[in-house]
N, C-alpha and C. Protein backbone atom coordinates (compact mmCIF):
# COMPACT_ATOMS: atom_id res chain seq x y z
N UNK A 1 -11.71 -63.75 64.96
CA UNK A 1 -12.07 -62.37 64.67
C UNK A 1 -10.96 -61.45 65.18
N UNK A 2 -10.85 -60.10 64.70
CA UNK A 2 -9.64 -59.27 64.53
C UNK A 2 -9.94 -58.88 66.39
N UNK A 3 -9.12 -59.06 67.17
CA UNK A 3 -9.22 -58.40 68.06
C UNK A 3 -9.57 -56.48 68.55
N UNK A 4 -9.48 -56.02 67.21
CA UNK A 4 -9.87 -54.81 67.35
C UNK A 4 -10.53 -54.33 67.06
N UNK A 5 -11.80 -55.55 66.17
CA UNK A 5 -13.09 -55.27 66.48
C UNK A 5 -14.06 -56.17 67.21
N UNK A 6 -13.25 -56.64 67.63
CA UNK A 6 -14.30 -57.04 68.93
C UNK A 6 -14.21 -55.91 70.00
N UNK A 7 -13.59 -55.51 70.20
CA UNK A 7 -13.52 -54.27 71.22
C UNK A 7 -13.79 -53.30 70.84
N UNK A 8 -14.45 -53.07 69.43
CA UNK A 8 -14.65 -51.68 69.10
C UNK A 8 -16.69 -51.73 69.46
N UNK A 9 -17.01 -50.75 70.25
CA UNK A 9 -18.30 -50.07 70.06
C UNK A 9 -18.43 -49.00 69.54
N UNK A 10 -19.79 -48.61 68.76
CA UNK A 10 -20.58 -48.22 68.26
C UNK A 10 -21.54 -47.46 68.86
N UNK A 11 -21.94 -46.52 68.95
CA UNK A 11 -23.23 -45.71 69.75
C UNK A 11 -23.19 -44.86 68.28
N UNK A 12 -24.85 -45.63 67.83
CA UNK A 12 -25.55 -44.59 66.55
C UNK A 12 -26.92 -43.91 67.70
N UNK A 13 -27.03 -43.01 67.41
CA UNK A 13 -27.51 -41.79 68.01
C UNK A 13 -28.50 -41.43 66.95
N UNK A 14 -30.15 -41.27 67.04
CA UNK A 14 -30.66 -40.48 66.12
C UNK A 14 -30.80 -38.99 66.41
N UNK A 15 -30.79 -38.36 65.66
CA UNK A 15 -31.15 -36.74 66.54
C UNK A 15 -31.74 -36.41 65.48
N UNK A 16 -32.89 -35.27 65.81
CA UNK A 16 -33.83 -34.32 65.00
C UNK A 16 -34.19 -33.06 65.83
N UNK A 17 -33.69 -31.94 65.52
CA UNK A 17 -33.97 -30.86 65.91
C UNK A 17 -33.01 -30.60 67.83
N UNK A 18 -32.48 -31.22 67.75
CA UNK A 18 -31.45 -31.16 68.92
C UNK A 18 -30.32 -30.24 69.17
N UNK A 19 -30.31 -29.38 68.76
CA UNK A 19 -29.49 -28.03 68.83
C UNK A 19 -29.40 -27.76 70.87
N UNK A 20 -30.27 -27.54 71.11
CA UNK A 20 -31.07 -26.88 72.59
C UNK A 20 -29.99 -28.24 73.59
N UNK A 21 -29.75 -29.25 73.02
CA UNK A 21 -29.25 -30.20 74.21
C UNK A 21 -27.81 -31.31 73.54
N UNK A 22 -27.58 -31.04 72.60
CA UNK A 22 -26.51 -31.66 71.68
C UNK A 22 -25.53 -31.54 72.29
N UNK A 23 -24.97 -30.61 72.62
CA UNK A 23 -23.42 -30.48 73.43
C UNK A 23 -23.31 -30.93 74.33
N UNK A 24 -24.19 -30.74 75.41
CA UNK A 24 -24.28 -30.94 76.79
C UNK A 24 -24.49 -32.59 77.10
N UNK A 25 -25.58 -33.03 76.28
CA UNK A 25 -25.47 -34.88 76.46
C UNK A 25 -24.02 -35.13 75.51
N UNK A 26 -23.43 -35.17 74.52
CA UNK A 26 -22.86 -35.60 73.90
C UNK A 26 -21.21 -35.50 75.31
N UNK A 27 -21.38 -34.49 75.70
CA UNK A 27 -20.16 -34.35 76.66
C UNK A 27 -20.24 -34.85 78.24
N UNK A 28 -21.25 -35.17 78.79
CA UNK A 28 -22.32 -35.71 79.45
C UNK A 28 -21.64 -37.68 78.87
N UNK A 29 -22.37 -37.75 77.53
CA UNK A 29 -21.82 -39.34 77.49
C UNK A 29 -20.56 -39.66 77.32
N UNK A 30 -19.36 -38.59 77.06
CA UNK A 30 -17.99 -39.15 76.81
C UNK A 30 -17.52 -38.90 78.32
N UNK A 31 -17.94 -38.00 79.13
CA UNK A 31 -17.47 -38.18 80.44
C UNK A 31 -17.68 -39.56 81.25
N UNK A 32 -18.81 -40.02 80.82
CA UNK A 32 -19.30 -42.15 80.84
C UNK A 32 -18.38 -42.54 80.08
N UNK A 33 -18.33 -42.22 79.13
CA UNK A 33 -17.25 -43.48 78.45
C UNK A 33 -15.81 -43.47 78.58
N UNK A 34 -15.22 -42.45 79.36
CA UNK A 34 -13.82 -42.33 79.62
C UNK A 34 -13.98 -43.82 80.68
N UNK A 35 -14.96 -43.93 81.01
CA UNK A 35 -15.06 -45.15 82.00
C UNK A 35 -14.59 -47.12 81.24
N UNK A 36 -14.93 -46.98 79.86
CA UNK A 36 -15.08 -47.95 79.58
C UNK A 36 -13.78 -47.94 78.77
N UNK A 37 -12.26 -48.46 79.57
CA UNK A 37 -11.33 -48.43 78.97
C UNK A 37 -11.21 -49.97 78.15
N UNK A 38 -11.92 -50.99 78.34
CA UNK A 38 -11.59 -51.97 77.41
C UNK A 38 -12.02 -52.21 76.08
N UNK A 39 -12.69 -50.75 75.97
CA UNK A 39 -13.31 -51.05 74.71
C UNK A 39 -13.18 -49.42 73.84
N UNK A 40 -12.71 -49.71 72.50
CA UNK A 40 -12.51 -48.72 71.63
C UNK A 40 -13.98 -48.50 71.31
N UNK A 41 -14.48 -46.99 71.16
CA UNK A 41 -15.73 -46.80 70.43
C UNK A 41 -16.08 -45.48 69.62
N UNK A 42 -17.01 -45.23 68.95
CA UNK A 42 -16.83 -44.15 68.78
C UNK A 42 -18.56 -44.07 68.43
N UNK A 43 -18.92 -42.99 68.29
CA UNK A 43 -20.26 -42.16 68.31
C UNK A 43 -20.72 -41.71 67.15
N UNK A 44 -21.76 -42.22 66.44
CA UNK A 44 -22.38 -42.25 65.15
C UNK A 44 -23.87 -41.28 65.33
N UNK A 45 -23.34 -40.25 65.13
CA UNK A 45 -24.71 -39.02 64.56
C UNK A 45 -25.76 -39.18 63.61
N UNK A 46 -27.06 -39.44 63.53
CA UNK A 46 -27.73 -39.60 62.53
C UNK A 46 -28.65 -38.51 62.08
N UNK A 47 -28.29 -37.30 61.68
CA UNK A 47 -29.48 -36.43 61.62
C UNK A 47 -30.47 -36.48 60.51
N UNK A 48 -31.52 -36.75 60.84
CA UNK A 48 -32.48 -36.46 59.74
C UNK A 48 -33.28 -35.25 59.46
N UNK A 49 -32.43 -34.55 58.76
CA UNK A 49 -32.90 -33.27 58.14
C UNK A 49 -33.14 -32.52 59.24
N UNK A 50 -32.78 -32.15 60.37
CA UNK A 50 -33.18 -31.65 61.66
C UNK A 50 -33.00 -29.93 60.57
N UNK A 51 -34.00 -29.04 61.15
CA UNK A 51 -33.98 -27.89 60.71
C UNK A 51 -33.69 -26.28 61.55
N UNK A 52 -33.19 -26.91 62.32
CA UNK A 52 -32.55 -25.77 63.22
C UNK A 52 -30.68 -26.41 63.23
N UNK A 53 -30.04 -26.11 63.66
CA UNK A 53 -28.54 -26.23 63.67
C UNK A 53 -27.49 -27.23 64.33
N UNK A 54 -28.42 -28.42 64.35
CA UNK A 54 -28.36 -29.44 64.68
C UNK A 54 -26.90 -30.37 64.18
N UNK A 55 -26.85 -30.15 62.53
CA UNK A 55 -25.88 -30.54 61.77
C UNK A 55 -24.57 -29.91 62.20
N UNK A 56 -24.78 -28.24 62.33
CA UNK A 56 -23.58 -27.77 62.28
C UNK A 56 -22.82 -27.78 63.84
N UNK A 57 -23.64 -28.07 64.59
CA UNK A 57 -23.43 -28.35 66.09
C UNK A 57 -22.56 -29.49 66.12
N UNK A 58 -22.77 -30.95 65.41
CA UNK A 58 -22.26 -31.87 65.29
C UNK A 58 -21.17 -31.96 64.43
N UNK A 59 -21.25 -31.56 63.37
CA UNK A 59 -19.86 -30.75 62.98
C UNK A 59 -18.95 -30.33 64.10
N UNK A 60 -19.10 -29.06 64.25
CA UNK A 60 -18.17 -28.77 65.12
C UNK A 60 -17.79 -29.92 66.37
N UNK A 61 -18.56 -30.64 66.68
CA UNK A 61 -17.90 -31.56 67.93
C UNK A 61 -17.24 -32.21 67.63
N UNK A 62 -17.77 -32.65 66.24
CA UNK A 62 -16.92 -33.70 65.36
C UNK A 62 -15.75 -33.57 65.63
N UNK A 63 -15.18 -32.60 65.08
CA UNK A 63 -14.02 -32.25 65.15
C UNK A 63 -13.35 -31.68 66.51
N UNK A 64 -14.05 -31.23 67.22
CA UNK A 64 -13.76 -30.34 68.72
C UNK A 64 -12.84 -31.53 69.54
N UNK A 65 -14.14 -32.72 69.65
CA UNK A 65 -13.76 -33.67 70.73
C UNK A 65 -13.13 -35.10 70.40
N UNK A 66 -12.84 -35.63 71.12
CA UNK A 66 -12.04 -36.90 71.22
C UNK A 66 -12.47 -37.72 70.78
């Protein structure tokens, strides 16, 4: 197997209506994962139809953070 995915993780995340706490855990868990240098990963958002600003919150981090 490709060595660079065996080292790659995955964190899928469901969220619904998470506006109120989205930033704060999401920056909260990459300050943990600066910890886990042997492994490449990246963070999978799942919103289902959340109806407050949930999407556009994640958007923007999308792009904001690392």
């Amino acid at each position: 197997m490709n060595e660079t995915l065996e080292n790659l993780v995955d964190l899928v995340i469901p969220v619904y209506n998470e506006a109120h706490v989205l930033e704060g855990s999401l920056r909260r868990l990459l300050t943990h994962m600066a910890y886990c240098r042997d492994f490449q990963w990246r963070i999978l958002l799942v919103n289902n139809g959340s109806i407050d600003n949930t999407g556009e919150i994640a958007r923007r981090l999308g792009d904001e953070l690392p």
